[in-house]
C-alpha atoms as a PDB file:
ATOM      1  CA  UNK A   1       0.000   0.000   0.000  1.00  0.00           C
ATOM      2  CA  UNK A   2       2.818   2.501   0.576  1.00  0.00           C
ATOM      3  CA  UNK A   3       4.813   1.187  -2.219  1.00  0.00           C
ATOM      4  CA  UNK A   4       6.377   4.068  -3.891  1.00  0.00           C
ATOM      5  CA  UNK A   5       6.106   7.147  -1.684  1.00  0.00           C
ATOM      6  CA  UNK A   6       8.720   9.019   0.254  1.00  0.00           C
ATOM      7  CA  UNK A   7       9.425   8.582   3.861  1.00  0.00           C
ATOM      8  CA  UNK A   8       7.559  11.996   4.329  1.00  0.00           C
ATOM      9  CA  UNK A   9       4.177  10.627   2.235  1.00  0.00           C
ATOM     10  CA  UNK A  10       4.774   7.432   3.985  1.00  0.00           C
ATOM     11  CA  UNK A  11       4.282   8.860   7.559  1.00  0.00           C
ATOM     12  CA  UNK A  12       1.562  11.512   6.697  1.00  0.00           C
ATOM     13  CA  UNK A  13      -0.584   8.322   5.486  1.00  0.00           C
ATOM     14  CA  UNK A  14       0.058   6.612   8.901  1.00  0.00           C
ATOM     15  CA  UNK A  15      -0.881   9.676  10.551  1.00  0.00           C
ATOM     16  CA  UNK A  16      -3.823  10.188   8.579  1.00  0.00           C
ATOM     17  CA  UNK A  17      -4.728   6.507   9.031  1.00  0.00           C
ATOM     18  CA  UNK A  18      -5.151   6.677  13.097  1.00  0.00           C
ATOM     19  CA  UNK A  19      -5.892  10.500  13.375  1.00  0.00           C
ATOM     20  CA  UNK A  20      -8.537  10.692  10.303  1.00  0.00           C
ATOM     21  CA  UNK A  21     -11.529  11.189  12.669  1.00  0.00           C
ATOM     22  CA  UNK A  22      -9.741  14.516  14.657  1.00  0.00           C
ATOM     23  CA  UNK A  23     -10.773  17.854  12.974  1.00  0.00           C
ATOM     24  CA  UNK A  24      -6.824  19.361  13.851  1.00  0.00           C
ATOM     25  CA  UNK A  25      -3.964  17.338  13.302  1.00  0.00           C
ATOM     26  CA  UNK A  26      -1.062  18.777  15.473  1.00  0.00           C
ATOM     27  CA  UNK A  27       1.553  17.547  12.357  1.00  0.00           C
ATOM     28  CA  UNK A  28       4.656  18.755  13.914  1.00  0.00           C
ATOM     29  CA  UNK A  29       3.826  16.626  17.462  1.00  0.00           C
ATOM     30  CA  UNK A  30       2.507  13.665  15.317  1.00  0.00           C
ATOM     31  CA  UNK A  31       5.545  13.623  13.033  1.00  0.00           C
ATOM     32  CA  UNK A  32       8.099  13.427  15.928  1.00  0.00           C
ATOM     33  CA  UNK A  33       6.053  10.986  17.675  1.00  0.00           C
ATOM     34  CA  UNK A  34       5.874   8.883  14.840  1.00  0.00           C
ATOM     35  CA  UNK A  35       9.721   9.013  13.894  1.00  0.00           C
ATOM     36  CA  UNK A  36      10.443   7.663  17.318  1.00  0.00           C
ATOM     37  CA  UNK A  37       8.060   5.203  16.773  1.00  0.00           C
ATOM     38  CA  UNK A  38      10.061   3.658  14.013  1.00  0.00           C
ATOM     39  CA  UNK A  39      13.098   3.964  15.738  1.00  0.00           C
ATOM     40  CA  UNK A  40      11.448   1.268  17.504  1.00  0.00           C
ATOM     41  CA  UNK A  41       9.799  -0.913  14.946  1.00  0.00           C
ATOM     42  CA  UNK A  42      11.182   0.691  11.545  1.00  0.00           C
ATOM     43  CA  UNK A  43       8.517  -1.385   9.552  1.00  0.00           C
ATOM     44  CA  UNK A  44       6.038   1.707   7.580  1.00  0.00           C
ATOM     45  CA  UNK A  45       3.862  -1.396   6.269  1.00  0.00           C
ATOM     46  CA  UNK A  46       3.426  -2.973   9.882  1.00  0.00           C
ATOM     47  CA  UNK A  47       2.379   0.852  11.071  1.00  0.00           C
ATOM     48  CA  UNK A  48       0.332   1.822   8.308  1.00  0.00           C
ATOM     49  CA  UNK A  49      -1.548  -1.967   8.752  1.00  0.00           C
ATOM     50  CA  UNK A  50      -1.877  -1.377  13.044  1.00  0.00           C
ATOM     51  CA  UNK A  51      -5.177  -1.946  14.332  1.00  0.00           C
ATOM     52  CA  UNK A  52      -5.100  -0.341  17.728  1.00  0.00           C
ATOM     53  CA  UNK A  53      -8.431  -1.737  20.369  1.00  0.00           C
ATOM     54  CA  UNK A  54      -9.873   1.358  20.292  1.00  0.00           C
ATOM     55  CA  UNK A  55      -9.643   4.829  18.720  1.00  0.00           C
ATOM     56  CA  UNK A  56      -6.820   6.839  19.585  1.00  0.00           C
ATOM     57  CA  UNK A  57      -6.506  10.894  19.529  1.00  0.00           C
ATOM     58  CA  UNK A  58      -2.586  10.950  19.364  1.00  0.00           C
ATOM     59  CA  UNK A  59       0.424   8.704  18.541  1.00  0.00           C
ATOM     60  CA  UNK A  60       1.512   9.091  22.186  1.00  0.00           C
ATOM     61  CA  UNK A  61      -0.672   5.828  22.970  1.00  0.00           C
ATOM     62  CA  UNK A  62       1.540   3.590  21.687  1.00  0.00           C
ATOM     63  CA  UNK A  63       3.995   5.499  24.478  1.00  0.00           C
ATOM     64  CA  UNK A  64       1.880   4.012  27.236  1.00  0.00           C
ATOM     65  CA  UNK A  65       2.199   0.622  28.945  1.00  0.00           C
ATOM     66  CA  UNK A  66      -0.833  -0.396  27.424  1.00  0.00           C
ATOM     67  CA  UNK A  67       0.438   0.553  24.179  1.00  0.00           C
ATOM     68  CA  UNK A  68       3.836  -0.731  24.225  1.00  0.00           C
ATOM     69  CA  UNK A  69       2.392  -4.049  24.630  1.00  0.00           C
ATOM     70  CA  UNK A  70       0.057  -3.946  22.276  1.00  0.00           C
ATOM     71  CA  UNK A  71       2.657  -3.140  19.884  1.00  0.00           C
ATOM     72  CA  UNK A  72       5.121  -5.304  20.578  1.00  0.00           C
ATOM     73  CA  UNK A  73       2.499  -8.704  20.995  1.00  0.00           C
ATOM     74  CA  UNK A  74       1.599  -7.674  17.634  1.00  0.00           C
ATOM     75  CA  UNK A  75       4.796  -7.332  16.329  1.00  0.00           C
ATOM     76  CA  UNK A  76       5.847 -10.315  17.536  1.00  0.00           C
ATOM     77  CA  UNK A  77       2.733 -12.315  16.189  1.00  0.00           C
ATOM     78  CA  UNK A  78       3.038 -10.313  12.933  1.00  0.00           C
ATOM     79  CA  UNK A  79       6.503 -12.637  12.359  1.00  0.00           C
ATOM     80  CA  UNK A  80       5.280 -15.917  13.158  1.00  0.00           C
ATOM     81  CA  UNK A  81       4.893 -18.163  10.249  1.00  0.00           C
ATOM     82  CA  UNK A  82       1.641 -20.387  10.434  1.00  0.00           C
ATOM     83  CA  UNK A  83       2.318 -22.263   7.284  1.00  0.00           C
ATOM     84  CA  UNK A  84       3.023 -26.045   6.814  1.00  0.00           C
ATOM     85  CA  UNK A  85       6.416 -26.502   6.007  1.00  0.00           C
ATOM     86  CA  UNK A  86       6.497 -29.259   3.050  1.00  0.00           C
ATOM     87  CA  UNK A  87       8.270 -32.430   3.623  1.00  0.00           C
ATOM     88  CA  UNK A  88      10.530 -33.559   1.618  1.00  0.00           C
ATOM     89  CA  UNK A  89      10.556 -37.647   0.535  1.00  0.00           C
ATOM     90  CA  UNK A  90      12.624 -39.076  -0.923  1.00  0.00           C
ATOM     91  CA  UNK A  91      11.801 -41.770  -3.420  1.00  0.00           C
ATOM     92  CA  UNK A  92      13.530 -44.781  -4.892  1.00  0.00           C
ATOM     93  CA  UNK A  93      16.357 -45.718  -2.033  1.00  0.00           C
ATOM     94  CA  UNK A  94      15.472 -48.280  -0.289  1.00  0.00           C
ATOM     95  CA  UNK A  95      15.639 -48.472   3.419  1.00  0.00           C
ATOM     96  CA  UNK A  96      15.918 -51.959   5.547  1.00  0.00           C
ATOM     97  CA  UNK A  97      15.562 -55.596   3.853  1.00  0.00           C
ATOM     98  CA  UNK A  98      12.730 -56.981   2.835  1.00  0.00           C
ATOM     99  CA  UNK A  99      10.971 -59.606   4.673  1.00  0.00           C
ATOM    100  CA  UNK A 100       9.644 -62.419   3.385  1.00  0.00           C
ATOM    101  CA  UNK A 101       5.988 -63.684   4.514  1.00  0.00           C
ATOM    102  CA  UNK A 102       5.546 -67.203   4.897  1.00  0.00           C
ATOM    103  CA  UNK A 103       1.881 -67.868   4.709  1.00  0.00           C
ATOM    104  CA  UNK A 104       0.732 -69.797   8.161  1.00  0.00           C
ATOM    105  CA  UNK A 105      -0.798 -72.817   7.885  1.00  0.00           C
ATOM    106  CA  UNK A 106      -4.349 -73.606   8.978  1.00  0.00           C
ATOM    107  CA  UNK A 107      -4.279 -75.224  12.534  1.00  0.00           C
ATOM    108  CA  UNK A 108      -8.016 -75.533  12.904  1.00  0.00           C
ATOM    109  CA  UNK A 109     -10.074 -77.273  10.408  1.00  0.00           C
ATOM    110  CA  UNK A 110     -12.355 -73.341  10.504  1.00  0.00           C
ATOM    111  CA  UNK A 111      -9.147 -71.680   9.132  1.00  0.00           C
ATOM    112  CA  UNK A 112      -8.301 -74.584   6.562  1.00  0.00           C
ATOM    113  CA  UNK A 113     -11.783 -74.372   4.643  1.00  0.00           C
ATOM    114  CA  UNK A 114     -11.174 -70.038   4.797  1.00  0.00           C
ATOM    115  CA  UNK A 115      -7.794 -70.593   3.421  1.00  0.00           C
ATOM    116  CA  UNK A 116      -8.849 -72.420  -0.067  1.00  0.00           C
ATOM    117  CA  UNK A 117     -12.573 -70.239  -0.101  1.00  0.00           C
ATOM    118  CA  UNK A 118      -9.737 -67.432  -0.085  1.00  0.00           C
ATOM    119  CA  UNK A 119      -7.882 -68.313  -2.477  1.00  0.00           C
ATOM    120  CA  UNK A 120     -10.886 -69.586  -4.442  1.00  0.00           C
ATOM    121  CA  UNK A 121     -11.843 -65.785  -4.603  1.00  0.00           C
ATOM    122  CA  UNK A 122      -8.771 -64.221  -5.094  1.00  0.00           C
ATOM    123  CA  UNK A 123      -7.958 -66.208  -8.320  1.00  0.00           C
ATOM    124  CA  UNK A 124     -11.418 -65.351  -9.689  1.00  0.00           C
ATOM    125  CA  UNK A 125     -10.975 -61.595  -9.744  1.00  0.00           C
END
C-alpha cells in the first residue's frame, strides 16, 4: 500500500490513518512521535496496517504501557509463520531388507476351509 512514496508521504498516510476522525492534526507533534516510533519498529507497512483496540486521539498511545504491549504482541505475532512446512521424501532408495511372509498354515479345520474359499476368490478376480 505505501509502495512508492517518500518517507515523508509514507508517515503523513500513517498519521492520517489513526488521526482521520480529529478535525486538527497537530503535524509537527505527530511527526516526531511517529519518527520515534520507528526507531522502535522501523517497519512503515506494519504501522500503516496497526489496528489499535480502540480509537486513539494521538500517537503518544503507543507510548503508554498499554500501548507498548500492544505493539510489541503484535509485532511479535506479525513474524510468526503459520504455514506447513512441506516435507521432503525421498523416493527410490530403499531403506531396511525386505521380509519375506511365509503364509501360516491352517491349525483348525475353521481356518483350513477359509484358506482355499480365499484363495478360491482371489484367483477369480
Amino acid at each position: 500500500m505505501l509502495k512508492g512514496l517518500t518517507d515523508l508521504e509514507k508517515r503523513q498516510a500513517i498519521i492520517e490513518r489513526f488521526l482521520s476522525h480529529k478535525k486538527r492534526i497537530g503535524w509537527a507533534n505527530q511527526m516526531k512521535m511517529l519518527k520515534e516510533l520507528l526507531l522502535i519498529i522501523p517497519d512503515h507497512n506494519f504501522w500503516y496496517n496497526l489496528e489499535p483496540p480502540t480509537k486513539i486521539f494521538t500517537l503518544s498511545y503507543f507510548k503508554t504501557k498499554e500501548g507498548e504491549t500492544f505493539v510489541n504482541e503484535t509485532y511479535k505475532n506479525s513474524k510468526v509463520d503459520l504455514s506447513p512446512r512441506p516435507k521432503e521424501v525421498k523416493l527410490g532408495d530403499k531403506i531396511g531388507k525386505d521380509k519375506k511372509i511365509t503364509p501360516q498354515k491352517p491349525k483348525t479345520l475353521k481356518e483350513f476351509l477359509n484358506a482355499k474359499t480365499k484363495k478360491d476368490t482371489d484367483a477369480g478376480c
